[in-house]
PDB file of N, CA and C in Angstrom:
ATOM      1  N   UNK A   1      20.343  57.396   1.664  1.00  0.00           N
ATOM      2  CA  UNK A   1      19.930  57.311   0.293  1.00  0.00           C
ATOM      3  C   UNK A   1      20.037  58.696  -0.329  1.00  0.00           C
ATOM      4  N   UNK A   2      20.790  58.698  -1.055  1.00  0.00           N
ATOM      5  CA  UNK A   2      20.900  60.015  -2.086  1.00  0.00           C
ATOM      6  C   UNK A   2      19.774  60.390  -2.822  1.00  0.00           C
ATOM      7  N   UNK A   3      18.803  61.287  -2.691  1.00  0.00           N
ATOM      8  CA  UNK A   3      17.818  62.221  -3.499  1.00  0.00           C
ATOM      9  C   UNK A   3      17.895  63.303  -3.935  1.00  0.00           C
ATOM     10  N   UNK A   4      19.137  63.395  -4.755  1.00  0.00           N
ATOM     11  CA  UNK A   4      19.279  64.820  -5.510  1.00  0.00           C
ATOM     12  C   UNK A   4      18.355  64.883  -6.800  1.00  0.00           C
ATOM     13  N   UNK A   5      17.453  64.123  -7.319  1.00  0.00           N
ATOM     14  CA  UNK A   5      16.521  63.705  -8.165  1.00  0.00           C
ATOM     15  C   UNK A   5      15.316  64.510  -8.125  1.00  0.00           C
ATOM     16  N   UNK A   6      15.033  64.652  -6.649  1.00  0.00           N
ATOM     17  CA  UNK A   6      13.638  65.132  -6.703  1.00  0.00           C
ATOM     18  C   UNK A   6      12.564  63.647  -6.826  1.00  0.00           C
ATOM     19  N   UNK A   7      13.528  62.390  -6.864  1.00  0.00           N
ATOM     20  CA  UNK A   7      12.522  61.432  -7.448  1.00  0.00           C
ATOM     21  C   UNK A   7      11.845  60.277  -6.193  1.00  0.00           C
ATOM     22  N   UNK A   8      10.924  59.764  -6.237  1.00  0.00           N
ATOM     23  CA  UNK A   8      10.406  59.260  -4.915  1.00  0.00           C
ATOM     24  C   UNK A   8      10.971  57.565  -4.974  1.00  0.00           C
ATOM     25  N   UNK A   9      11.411  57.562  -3.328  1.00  0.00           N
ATOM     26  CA  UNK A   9      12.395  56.223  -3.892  1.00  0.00           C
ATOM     27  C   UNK A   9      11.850  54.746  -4.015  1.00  0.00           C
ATOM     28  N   UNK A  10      12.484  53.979  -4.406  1.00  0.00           N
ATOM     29  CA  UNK A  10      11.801  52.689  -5.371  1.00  0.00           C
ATOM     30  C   UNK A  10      11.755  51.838  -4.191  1.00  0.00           C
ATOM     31  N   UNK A  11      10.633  51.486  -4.110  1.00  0.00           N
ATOM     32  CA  UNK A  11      10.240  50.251  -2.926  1.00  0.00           C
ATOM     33  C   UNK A  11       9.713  49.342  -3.773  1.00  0.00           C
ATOM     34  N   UNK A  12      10.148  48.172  -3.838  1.00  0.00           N
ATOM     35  CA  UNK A  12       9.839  46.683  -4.705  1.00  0.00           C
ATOM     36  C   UNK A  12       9.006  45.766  -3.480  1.00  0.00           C
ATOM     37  N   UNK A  13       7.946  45.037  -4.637  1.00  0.00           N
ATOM     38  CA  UNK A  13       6.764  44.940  -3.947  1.00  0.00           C
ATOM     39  C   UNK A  13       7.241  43.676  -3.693  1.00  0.00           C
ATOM     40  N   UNK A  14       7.468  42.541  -2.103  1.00  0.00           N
ATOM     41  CA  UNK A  14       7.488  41.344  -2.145  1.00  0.00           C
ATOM     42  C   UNK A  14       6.952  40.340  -2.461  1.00  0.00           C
ATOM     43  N   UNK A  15       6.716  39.691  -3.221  1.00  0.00           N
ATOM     44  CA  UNK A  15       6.140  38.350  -3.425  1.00  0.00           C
ATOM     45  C   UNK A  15       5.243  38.031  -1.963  1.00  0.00           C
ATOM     46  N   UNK A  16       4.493  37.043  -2.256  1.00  0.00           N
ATOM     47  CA  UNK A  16       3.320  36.488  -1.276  1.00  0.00           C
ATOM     48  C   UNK A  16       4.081  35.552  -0.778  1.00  0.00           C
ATOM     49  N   UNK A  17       3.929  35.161   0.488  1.00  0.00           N
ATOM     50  CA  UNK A  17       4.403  33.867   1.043  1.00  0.00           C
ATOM     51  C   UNK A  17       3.410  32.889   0.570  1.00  0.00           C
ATOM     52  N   UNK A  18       3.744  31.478  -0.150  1.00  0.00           N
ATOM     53  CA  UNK A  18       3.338  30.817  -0.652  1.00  0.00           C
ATOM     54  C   UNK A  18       3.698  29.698   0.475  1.00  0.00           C
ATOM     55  N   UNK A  19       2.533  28.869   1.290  1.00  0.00           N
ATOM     56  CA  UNK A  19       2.604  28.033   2.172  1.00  0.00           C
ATOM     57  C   UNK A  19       2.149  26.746   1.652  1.00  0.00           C
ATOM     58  N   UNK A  20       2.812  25.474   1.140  1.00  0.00           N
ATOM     59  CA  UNK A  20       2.267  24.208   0.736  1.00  0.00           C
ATOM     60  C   UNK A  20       2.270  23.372   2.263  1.00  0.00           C
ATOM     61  N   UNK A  21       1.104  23.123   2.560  1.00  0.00           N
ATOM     62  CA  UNK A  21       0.518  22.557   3.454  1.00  0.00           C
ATOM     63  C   UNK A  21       0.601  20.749   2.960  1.00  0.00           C
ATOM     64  N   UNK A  22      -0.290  20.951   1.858  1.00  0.00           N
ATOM     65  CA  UNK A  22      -0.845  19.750   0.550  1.00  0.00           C
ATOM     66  C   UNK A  22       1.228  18.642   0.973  1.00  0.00           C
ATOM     67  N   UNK A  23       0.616  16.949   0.974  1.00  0.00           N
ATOM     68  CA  UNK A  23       1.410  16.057   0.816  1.00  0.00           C
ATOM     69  C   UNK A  23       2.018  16.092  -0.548  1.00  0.00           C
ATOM     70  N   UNK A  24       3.918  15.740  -0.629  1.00  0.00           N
ATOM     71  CA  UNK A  24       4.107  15.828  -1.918  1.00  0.00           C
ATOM     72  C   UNK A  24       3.270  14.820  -2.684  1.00  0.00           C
ATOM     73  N   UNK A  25       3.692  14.988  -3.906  1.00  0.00           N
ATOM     74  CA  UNK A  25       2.789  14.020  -4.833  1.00  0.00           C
ATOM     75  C   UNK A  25       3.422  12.778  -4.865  1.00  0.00           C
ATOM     76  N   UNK A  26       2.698  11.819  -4.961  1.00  0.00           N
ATOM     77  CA  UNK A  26       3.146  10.537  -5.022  1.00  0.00           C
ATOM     78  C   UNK A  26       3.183  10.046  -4.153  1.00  0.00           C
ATOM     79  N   UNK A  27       3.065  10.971  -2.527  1.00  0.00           N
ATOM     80  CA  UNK A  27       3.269  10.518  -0.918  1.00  0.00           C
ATOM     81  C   UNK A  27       2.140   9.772  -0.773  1.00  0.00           C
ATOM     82  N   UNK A  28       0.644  10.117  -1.012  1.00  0.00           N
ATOM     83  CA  UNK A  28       0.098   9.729  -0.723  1.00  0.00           C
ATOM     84  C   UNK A  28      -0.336   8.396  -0.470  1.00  0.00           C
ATOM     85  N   UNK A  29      -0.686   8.060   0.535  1.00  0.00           N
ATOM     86  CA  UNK A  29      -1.096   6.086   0.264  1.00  0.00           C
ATOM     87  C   UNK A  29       0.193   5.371   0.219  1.00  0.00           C
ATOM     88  N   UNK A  30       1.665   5.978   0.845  1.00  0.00           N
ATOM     89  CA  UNK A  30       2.412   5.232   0.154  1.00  0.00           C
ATOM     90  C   UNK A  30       2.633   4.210   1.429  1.00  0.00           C
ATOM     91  N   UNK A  31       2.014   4.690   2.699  1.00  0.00           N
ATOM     92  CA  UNK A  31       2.445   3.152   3.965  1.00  0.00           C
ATOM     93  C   UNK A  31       1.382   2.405   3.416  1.00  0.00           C
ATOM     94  N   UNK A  32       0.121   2.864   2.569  1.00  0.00           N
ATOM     95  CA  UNK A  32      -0.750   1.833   2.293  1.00  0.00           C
ATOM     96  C   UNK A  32       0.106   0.742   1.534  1.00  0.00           C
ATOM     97  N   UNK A  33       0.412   1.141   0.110  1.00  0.00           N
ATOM     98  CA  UNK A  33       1.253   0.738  -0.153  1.00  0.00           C
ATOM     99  C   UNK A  33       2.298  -0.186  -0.280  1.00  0.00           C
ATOM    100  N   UNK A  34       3.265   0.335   0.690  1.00  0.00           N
ATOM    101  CA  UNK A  34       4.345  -1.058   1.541  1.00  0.00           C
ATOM    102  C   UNK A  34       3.367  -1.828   2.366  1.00  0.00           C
ATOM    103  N   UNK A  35       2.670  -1.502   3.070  1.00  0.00           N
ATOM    104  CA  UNK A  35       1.770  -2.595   3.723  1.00  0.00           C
ATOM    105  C   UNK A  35       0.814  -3.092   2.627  1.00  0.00           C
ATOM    106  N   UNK A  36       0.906  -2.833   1.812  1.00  0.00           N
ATOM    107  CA  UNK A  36      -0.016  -4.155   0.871  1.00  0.00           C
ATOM    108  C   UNK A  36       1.162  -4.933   0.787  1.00  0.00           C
ATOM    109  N   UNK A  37       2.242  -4.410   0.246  1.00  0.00           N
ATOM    110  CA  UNK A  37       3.048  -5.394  -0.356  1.00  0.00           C
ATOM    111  C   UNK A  37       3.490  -6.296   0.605  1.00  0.00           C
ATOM    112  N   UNK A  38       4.060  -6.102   1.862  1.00  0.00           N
ATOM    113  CA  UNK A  38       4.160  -6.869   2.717  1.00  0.00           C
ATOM    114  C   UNK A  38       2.991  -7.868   3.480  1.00  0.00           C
ATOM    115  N   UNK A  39       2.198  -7.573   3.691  1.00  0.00           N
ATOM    116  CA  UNK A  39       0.857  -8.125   3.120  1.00  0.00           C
ATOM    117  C   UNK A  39       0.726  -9.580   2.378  1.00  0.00           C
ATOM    118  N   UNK A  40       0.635  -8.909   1.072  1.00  0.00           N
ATOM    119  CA  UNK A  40       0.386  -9.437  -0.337  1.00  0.00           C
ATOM    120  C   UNK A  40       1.659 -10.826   0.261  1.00  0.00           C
ATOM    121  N   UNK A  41       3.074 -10.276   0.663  1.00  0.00           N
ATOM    122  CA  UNK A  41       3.931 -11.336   0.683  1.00  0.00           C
ATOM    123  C   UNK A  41       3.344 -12.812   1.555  1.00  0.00           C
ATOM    124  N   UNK A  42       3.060 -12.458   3.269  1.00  0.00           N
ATOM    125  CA  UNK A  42       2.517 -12.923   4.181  1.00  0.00           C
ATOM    126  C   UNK A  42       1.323 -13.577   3.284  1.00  0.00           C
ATOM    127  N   UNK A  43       0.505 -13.241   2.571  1.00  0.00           N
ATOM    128  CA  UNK A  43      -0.821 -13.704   2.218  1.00  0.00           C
ATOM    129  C   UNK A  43      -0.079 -14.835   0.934  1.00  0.00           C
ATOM    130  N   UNK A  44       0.848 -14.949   0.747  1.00  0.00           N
ATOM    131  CA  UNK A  44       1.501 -15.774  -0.041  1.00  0.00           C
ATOM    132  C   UNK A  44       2.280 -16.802   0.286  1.00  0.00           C
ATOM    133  N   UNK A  45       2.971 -16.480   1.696  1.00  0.00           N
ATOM    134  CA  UNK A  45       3.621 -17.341   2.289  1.00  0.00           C
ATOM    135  C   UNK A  45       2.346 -18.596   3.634  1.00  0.00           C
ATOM    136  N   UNK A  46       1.598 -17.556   3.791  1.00  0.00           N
ATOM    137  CA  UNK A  46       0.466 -17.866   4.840  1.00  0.00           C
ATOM    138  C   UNK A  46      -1.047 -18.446   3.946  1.00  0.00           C
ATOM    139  N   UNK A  47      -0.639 -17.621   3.262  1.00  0.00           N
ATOM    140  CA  UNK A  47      -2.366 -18.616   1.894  1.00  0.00           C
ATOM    141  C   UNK A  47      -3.784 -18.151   3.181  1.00  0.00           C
ATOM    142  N   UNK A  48      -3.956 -16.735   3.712  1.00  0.00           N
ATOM    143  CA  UNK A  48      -4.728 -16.901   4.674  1.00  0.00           C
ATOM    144  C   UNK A  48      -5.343 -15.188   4.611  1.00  0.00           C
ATOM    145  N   UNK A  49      -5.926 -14.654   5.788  1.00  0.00           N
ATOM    146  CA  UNK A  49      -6.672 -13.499   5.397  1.00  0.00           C
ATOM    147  C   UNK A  49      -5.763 -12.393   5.318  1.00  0.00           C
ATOM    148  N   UNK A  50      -4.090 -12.308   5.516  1.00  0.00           N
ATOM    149  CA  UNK A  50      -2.947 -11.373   4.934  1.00  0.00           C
ATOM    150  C   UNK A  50      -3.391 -11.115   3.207  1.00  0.00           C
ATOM    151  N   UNK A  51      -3.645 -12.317   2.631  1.00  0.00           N
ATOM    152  CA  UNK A  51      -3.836 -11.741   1.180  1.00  0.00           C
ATOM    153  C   UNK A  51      -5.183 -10.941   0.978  1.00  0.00           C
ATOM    154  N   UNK A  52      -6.367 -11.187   1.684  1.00  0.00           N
ATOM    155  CA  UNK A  52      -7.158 -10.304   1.481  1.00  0.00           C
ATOM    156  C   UNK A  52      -6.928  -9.192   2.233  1.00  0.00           C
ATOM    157  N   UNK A  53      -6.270  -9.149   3.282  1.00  0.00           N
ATOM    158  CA  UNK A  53      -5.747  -7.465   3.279  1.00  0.00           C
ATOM    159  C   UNK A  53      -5.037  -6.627   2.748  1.00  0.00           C
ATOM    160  N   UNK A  54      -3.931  -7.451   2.199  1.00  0.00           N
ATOM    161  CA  UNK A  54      -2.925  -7.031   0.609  1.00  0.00           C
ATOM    162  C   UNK A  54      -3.801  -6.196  -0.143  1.00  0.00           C
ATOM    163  N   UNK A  55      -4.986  -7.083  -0.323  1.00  0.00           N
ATOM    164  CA  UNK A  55      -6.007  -6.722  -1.428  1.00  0.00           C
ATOM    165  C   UNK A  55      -6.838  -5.387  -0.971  1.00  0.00           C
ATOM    166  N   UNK A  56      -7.147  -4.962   0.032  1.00  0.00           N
ATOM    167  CA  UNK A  56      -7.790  -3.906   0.934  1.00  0.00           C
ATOM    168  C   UNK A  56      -7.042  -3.099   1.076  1.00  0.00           C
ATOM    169  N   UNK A  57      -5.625  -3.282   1.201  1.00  0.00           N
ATOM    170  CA  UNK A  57      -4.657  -1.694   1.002  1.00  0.00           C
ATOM    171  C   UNK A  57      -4.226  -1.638  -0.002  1.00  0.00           C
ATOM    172  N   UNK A  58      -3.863  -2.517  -0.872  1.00  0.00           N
ATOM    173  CA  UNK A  58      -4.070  -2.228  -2.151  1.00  0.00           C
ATOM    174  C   UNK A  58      -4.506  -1.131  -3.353  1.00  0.00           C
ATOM    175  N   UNK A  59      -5.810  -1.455  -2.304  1.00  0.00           N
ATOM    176  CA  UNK A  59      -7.075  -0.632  -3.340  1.00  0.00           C
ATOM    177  C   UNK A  59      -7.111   0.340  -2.936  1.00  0.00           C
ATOM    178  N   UNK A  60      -6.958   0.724  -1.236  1.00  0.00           N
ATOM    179  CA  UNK A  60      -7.273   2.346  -0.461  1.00  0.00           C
ATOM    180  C   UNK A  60      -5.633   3.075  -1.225  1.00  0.00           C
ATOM    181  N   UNK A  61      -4.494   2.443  -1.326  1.00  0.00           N
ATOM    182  CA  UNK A  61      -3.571   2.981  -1.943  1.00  0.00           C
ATOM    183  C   UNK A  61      -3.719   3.729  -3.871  1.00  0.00           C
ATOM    184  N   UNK A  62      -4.208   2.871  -4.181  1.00  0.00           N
ATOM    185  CA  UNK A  62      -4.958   2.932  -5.370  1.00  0.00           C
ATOM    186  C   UNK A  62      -5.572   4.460  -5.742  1.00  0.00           C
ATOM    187  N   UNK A  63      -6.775   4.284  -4.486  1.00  0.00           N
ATOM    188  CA  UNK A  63      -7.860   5.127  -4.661  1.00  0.00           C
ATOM    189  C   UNK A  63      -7.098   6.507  -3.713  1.00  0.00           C
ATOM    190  N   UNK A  64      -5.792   6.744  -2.786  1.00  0.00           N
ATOM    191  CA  UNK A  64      -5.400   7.944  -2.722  1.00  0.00           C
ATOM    192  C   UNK A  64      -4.610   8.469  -3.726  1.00  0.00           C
ATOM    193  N   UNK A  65      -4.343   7.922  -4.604  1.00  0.00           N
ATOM    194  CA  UNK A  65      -3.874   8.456  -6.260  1.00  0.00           C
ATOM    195  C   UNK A  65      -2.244   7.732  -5.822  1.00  0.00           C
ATOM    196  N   UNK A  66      -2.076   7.038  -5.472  1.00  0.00           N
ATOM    197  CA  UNK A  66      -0.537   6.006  -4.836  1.00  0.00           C
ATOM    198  C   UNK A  66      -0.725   5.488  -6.402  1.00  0.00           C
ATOM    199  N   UNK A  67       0.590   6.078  -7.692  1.00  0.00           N
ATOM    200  CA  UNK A  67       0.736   5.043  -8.849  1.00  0.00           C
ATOM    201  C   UNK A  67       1.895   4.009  -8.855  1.00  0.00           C
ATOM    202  N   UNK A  68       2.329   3.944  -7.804  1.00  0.00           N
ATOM    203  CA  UNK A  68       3.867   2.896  -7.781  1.00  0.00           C
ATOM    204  C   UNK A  68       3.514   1.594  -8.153  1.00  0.00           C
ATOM    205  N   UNK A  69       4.583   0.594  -8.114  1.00  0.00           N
ATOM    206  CA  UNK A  69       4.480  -0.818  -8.546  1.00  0.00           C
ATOM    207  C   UNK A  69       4.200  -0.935  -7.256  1.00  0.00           C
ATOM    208  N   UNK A  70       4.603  -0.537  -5.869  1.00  0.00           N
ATOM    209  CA  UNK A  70       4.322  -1.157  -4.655  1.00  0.00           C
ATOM    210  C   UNK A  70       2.659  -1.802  -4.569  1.00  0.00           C
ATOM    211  N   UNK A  71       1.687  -1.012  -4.788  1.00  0.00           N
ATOM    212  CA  UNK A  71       0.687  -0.711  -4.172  1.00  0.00           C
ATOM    213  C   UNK A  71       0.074  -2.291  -5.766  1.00  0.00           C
ATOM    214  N   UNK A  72       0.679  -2.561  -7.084  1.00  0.00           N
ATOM    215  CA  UNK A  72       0.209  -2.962  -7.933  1.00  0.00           C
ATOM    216  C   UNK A  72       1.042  -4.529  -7.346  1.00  0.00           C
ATOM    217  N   UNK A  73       1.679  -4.503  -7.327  1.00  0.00           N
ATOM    218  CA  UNK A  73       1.881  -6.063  -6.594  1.00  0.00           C
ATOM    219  C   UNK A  73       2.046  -6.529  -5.823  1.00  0.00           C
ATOM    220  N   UNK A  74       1.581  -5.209  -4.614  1.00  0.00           N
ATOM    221  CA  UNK A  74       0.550  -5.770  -3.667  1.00  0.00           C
ATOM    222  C   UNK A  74      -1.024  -6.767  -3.789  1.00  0.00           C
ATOM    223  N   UNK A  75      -1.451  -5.991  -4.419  1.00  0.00           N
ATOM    224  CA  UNK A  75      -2.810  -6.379  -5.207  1.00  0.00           C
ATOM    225  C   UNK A  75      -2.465  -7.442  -5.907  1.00  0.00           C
ATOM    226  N   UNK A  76      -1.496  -7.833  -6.813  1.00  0.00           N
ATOM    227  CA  UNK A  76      -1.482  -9.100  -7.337  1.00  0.00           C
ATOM    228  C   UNK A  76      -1.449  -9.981  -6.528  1.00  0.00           C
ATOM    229  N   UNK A  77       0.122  -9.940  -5.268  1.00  0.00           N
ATOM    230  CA  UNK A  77       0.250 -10.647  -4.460  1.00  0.00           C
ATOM    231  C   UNK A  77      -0.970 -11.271  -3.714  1.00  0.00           C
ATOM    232  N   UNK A  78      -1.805 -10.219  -3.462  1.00  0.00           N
ATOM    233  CA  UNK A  78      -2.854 -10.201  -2.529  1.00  0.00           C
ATOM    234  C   UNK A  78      -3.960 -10.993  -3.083  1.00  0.00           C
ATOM    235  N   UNK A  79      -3.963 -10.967  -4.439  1.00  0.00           N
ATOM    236  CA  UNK A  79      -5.697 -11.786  -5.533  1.00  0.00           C
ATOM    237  C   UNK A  79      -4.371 -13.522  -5.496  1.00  0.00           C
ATOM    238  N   UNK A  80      -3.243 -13.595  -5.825  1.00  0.00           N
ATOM    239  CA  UNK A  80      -2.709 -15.152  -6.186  1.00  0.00           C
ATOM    240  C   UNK A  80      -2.602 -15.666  -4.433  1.00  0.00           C
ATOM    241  N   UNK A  81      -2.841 -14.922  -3.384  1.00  0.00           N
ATOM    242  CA  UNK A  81      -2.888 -15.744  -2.159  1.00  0.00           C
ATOM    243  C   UNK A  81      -4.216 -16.300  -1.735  1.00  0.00           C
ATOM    244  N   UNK A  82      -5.069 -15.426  -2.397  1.00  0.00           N
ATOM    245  CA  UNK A  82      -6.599 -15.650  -2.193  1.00  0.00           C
ATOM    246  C   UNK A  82      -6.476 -16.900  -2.996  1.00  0.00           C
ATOM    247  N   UNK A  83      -6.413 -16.772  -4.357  1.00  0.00           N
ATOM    248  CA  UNK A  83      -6.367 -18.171  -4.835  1.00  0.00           C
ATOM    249  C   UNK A  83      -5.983 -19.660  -4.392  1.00  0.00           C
ATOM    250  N   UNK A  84      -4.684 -18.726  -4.077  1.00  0.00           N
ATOM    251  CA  UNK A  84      -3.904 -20.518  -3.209  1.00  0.00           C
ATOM    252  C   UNK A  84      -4.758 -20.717  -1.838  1.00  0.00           C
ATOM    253  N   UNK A  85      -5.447 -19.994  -1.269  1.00  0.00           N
ATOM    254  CA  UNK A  85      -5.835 -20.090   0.140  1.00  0.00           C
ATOM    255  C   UNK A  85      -7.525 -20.980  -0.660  1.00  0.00           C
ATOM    256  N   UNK A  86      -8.227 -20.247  -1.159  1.00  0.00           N
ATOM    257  CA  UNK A  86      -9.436 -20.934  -1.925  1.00  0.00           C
ATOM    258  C   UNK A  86      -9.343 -22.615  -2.162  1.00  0.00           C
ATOM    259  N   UNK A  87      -8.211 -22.537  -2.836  1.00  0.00           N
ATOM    260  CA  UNK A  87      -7.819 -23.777  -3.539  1.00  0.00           C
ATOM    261  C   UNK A  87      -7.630 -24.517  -2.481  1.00  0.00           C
ATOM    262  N   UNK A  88      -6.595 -24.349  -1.291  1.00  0.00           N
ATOM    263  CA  UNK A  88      -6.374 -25.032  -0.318  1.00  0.00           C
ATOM    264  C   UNK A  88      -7.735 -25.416   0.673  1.00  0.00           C
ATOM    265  N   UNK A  89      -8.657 -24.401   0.812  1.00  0.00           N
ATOM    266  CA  UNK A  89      -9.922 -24.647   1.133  1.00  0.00           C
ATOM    267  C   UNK A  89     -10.562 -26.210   0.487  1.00  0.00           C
ATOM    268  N   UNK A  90     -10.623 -25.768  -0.703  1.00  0.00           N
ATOM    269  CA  UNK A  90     -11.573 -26.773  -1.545  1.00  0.00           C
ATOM    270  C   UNK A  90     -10.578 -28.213  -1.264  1.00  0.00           C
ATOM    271  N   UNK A  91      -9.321 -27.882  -1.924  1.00  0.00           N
ATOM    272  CA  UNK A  91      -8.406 -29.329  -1.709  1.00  0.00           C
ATOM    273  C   UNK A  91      -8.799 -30.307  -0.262  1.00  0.00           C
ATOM    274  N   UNK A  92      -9.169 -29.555   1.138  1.00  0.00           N
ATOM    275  CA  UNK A  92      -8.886 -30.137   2.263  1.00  0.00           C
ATOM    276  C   UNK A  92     -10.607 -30.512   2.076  1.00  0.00           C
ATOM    277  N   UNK A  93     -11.895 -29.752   1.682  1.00  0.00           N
ATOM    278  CA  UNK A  93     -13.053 -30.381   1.794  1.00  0.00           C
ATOM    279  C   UNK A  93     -13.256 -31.616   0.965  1.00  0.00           C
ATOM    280  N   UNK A  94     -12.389 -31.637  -0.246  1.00  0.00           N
ATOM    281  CA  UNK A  94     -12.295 -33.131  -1.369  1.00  0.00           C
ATOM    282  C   UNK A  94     -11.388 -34.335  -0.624  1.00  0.00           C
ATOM    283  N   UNK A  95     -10.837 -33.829   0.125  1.00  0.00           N
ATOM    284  CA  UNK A  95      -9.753 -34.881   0.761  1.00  0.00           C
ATOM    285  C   UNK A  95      -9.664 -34.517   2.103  1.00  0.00           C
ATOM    286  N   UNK A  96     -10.540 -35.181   3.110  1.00  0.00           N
ATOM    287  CA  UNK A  96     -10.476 -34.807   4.449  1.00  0.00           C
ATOM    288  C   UNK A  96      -9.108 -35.579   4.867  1.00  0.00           C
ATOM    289  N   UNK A  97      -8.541 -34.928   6.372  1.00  0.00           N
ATOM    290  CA  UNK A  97      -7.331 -35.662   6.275  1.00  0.00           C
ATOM    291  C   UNK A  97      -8.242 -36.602   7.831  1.00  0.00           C
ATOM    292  N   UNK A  98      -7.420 -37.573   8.189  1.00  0.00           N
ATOM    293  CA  UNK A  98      -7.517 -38.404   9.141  1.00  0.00           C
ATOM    294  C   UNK A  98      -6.928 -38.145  10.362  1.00  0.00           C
ATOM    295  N   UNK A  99      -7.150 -36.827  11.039  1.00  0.00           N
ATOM    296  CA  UNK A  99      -5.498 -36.576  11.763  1.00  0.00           C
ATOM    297  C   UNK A  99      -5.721 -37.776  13.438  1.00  0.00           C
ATOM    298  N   UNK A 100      -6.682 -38.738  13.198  1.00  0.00           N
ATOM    299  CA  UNK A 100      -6.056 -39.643  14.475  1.00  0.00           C
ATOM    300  C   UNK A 100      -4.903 -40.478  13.938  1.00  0.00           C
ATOM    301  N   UNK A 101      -4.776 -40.667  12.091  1.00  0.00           N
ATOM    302  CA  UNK A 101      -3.839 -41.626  11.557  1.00  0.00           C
ATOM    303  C   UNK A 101      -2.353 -40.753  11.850  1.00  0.00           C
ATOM    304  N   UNK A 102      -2.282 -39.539  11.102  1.00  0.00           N
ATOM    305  CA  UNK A 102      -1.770 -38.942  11.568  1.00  0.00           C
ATOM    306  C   UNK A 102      -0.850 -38.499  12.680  1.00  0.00           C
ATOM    307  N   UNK A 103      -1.435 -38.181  14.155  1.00  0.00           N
ATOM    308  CA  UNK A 103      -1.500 -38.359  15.329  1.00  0.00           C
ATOM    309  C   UNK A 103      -0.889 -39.614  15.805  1.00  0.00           C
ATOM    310  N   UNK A 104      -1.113 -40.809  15.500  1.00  0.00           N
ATOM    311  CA  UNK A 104      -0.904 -42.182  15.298  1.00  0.00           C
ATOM    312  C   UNK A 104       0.570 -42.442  14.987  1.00  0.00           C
ATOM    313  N   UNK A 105       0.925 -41.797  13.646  1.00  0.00           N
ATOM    314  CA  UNK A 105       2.246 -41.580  12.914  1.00  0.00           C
ATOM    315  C   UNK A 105       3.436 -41.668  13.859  1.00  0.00           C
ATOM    316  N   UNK A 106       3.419 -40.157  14.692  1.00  0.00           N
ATOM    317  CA  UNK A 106       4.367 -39.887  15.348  1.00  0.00           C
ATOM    318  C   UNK A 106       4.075 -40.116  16.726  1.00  0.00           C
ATOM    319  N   UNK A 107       3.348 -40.951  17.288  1.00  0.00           N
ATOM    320  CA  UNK A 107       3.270 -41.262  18.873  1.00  0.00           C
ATOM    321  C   UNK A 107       3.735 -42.976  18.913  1.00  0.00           C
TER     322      UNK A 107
END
């Protein structure tokens, strides 16, 4: 380094290492998420306790700040299987079935 200056030489101060530890944004909750939605599906195809778990990751997706459609129709999926499963409840206590007639049918 040339100092015919007399002048004291320039050392530039580095920046801080900046370490993000923290999940990106939007990561969060997001297997909650796909597992509602898949879920929510099963609890639609099954009319059984898949939709109230739809509905339970749903909400934990929800509540880790997860804003996607995944995690929102999960939760729908998950409240219209409860319904059909309810309904199917009540339908079979108004109309018991006979399953010796049944049984009967195909033997």
């Amino acid at each position: 380094m040339d100092n015919t200056n007399n002048e004291a030489p320039q050392y530039y101060e580095q920046p801080a290492p900046t370490w993000n530890n923290d999940a990106p944004s939007g990561e969060e909750g997001k297997t909650q998420a796909i597992w509602a939605l898949v879920t929510g599906i099963l609890g639609i195809i099954c009319c059984g306790p898949c939709a109230v778990a739809a509905i339970i990751l749903a909400v934990t997706a929800k509540n880790k700040g997860n804003k996607s459609a995944l995690a929102t129709v999960g939760l729908v999926l998950g409240i219209i299987g409860c319904v059909l499963w309810v309904i199917g409840i009540i339908y079979n206590i108004v109309n018991p079935v006979d399953y010796e007639e049944i049984i009967s049918q195909f033997s």
